[in-house]
Protein backbone atom coordinates (compact mmCIF):
# COMPACT_ATOMS: atom_id res chain seq x y z
CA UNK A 1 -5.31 -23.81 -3.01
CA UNK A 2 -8.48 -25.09 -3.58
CA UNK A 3 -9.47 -22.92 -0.03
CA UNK A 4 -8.39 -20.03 -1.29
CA UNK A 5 -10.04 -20.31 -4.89
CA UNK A 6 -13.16 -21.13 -2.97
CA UNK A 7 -12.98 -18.08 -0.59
CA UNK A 8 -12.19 -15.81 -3.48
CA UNK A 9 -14.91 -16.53 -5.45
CA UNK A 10 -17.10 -15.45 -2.45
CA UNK A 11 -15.35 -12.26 -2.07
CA UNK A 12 -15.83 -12.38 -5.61
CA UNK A 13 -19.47 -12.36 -5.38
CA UNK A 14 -19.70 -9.91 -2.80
CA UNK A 15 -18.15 -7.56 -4.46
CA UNK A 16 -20.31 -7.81 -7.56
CA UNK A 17 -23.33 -7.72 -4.82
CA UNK A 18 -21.85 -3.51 -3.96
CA UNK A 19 -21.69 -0.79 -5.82
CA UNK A 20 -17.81 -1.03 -5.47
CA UNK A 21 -16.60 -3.24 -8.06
CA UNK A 22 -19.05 -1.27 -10.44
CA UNK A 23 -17.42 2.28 -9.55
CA UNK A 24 -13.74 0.69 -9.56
CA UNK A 25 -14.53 -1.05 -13.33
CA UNK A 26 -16.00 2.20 -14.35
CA UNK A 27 -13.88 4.85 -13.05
CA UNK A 28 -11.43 2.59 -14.63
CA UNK A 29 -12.24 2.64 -17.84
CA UNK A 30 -13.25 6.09 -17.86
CA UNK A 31 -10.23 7.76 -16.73
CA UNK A 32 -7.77 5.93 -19.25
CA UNK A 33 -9.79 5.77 -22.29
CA UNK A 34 -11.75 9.18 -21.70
CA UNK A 35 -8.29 11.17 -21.12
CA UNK A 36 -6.47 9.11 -23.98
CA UNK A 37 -8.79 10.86 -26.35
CA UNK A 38 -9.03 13.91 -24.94
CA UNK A 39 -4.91 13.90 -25.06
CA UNK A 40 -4.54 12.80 -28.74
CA UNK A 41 -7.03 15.43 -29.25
CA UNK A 42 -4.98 17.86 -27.92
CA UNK A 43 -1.95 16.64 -29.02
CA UNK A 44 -3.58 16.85 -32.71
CA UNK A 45 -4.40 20.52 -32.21
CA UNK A 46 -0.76 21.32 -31.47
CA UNK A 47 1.11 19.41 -34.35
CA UNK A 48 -1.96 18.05 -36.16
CA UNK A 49 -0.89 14.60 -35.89
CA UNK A 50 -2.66 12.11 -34.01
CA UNK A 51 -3.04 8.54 -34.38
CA UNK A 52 -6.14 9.10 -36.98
CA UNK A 53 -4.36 10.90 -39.50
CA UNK A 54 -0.71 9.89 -38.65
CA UNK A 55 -0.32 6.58 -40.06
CA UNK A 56 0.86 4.78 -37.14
CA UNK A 57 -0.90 3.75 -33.77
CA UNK A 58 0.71 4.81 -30.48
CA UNK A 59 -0.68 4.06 -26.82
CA UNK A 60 2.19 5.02 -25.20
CA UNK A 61 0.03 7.64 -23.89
CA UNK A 62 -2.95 5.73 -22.94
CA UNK A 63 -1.07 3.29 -20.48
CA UNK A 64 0.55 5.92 -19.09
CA UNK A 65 -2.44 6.71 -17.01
CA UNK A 66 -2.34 3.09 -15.56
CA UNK A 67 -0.21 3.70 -12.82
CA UNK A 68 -2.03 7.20 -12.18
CA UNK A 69 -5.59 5.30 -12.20
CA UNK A 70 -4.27 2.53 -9.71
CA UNK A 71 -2.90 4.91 -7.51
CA UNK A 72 -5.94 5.92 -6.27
CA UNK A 73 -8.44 2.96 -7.19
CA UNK A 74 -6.31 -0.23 -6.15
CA UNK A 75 -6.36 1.12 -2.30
CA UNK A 76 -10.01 2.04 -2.19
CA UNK A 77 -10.44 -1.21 -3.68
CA UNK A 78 -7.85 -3.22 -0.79
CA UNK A 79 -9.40 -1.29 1.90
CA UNK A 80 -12.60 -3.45 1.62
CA UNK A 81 -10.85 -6.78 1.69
CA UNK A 82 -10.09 -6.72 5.71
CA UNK A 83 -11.41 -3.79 7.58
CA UNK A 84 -15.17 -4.47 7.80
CA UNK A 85 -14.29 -8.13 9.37
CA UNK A 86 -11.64 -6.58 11.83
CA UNK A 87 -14.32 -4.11 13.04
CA UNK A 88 -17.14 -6.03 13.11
CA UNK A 89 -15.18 -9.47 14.51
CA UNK A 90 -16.16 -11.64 11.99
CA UNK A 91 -12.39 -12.04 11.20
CA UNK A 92 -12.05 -14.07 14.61
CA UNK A 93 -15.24 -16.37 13.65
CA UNK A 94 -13.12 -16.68 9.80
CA UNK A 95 -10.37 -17.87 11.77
CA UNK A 96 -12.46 -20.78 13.71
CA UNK A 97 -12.89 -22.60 10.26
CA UNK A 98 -10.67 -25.04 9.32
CA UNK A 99 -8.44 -22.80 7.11
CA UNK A 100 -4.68 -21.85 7.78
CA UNK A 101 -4.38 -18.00 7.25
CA UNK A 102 -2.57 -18.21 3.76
CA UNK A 103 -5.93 -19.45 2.08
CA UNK A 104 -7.78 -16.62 3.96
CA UNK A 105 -5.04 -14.08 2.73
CA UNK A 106 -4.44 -15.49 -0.83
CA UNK A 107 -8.43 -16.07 -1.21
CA UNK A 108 -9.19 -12.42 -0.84
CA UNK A 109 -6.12 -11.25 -2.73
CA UNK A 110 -7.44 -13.57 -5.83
CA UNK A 111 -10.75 -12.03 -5.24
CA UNK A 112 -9.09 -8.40 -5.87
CA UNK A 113 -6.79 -9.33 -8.75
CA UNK A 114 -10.06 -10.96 -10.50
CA UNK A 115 -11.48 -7.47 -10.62
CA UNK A 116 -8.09 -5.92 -11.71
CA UNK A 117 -8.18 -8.35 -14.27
CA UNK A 118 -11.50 -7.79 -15.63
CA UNK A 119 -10.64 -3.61 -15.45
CA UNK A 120 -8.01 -4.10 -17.84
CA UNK A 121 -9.89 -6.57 -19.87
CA UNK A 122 -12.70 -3.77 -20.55
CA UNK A 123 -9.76 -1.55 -21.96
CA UNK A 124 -9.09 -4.16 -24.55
CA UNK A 125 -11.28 -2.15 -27.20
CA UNK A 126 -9.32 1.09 -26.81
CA UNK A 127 -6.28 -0.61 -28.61
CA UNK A 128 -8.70 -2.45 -31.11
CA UNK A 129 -10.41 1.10 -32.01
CA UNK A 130 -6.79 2.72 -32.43
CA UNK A 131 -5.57 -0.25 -34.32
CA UNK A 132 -7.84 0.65 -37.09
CA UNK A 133 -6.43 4.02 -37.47
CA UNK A 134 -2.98 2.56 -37.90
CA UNK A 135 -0.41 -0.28 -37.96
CA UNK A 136 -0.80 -1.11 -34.25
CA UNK A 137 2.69 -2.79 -32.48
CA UNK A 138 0.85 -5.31 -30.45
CA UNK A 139 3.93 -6.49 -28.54
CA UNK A 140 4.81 -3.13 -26.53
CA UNK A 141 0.62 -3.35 -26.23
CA UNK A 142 0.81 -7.05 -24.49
CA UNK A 143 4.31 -6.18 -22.55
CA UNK A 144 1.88 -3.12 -21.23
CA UNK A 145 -0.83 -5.26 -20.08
CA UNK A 146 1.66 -7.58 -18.42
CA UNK A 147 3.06 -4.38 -16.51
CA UNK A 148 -0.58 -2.96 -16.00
CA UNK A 149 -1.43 -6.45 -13.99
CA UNK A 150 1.81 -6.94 -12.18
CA UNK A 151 1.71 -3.34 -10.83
CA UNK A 152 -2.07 -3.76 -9.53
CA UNK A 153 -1.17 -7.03 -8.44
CA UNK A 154 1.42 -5.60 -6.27
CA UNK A 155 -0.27 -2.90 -5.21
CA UNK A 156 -3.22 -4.60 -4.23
CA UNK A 157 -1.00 -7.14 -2.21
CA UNK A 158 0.35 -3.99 -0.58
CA UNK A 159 -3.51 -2.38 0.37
CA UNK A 160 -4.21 -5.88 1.43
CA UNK A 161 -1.35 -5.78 4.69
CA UNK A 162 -2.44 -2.72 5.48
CA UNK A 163 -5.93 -2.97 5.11
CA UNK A 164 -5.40 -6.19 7.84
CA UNK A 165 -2.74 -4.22 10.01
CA UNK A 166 -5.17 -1.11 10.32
CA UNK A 167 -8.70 -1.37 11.71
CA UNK A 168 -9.74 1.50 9.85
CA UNK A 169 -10.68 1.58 6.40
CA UNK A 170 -9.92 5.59 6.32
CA UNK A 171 -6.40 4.67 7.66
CA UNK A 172 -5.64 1.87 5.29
CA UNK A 173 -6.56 3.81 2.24
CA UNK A 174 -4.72 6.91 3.35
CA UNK A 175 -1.40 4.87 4.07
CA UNK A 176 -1.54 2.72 0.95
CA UNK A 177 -2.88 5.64 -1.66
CA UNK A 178 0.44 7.37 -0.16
CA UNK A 179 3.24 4.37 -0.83
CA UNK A 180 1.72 4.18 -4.27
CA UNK A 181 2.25 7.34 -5.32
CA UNK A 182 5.97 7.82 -3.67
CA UNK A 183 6.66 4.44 -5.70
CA UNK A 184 5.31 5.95 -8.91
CA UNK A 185 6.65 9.23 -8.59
CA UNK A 186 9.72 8.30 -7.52
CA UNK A 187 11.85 7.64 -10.85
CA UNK A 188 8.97 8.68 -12.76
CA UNK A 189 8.52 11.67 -15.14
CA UNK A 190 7.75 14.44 -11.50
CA UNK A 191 11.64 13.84 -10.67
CA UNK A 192 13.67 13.38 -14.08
CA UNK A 193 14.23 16.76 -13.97
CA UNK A 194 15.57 17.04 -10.55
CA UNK A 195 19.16 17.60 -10.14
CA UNK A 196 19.91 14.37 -7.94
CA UNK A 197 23.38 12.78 -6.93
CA UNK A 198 23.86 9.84 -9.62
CA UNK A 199 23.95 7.34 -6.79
CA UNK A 200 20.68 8.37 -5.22
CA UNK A 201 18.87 8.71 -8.80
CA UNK A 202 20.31 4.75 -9.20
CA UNK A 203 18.75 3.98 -5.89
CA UNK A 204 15.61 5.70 -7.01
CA UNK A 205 14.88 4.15 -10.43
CA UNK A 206 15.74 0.66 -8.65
CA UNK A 207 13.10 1.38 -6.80
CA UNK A 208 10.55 2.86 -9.05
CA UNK A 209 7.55 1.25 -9.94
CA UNK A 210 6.92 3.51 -13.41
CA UNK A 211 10.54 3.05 -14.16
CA UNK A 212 10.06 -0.92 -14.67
CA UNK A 213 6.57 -0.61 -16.26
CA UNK A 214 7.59 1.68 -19.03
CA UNK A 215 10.65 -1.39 -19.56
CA UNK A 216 8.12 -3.91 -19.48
CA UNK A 217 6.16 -1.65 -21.99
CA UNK A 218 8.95 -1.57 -24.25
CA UNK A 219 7.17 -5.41 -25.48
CA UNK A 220 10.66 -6.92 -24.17
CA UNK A 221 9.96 -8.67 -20.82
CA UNK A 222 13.12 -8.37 -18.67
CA UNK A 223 13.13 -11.44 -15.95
CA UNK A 224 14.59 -8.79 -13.38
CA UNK A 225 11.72 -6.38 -13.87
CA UNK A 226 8.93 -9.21 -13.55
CA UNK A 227 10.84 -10.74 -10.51
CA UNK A 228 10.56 -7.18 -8.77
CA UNK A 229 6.85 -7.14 -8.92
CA UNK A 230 6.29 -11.04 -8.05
CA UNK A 231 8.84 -10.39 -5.15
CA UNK A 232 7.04 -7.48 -3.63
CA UNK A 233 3.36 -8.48 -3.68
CA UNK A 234 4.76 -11.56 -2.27
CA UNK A 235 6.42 -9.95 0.73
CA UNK A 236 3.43 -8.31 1.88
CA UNK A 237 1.35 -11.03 1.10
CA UNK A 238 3.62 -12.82 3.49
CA UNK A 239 3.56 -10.00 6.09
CA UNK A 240 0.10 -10.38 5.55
CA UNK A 241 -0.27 -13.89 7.03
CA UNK A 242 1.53 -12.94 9.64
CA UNK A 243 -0.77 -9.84 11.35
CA UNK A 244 -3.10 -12.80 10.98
CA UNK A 245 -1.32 -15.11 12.89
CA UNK A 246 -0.89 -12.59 15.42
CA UNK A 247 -4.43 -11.49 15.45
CA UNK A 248 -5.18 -15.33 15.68
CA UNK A 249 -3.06 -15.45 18.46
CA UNK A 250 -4.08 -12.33 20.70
């Protein structure tokens, strides 16, 4: 582990050394607390009730643009992690070090979630600013954060396969940005009113990546719904390691 930590915090560095992490912290930020204002605006015009005159603090809406924002910034930020080293060779020269490919694999996935981490981190003084307006639940607000990293997390476990299986960073981010969105839409607000067989709907919301974040949101942290998310970045993180091996072994 102590490979990996060391190899992330290099990947760590490099990203900090590109305009990349920069854009992906900013565009962050931007698009959830921007829009979350610009909503309860909105929303005040219509009923004249937002969460400055109403009494009560609600951010229901603001981490509802989570999955929305990492649908598009978790695979441009995954399609940097393996790409440039595949093209370039440098993954082969990697690969001469004494390191087994899960350090390699886990050290640039910790090097990812850091910056995920720190994104959500700089959102920390939207639900401070609201709180002041109101009697803030802070439960649903840390069961949201929990869902907000577990998502990324498992996105950018996702981007990172892809980004290893696919030589091009165009392809990667096309492929991943697409599975993201079918696994948000899919049991998500865009299909609830759909008239679907009961069965397939079931299928659907076991499936569904917004379905379990809005549970998890709830401030109630259902084993089942964490489970999911561990499970799934650790499949690909597993399949992975093994385009690695086979790269190693080509």
């Amino acid at each position: 582990m102590a490979a990996s930590l060391t190899i992330a915090w290099k990947e760590f560095r490099s990203f900090l050394n590109s305009p990349l992490a920069y854009i992906f912290l900013i565009l962050f930020v931007l698009i959830l607390t921007i829009q979350f204002f610009v909503t309860g605006v909105q929303l005040g015009e219509f009923s004249g009730r937002t969460f400055w005159n109403a009494g009560q603090a609600d951010l229901e809406v603001f981490f509802s643009l989570v999955p929305i924002a990492f649908v598009i910034l978790v695979p441009a930020l995954s399609m940097k992690l393996w790409p440039d080293e595949l093209k370039s060779g440098t993954i082969e020269l990697l690969m001469t070090y004494p390191l087994r490919s899960w350090q390699v694999v886990m050290g640039k996935y910790f090097a990812g979630l850091y910056l995920i981490a720190i994104a959500l981190l700089l959102t920390l003084m939207t639900p401070l600013v609201v709180s002041d307006y109101g009697a803030l639940d802070w439960g649903p607000v840390w069961g949201a954060y929990l869902a907000s990293l577990l998502m990324g997390a498992a996105f950018l476990a996702m981007g990172l396969f892809f980004g290893a299986l696919f030589r091009e960073q165009v392809t990667a981010f096309i492929v991943t940005i697409i599975i993201c969105f079918v696994l948000v839409v899919v049991g998500g607000g865009l299909l609830s009113r759909v008239n679907l067989p009961d069965a397939l709907r079931g299928v659907m919301d076991a499936v569904s990546f917004t379905s379990r974040f809005n549970y998890l949101g709830r401030g109630v942290v259902p084993l089942a719904d964490v489970l999911f998310f561990v499970l799934f970045a650790g499949t690909f993180l597993v399949l992975n390691v093994t385009v690695i091996e086979c790269r190693k072994g080509k």
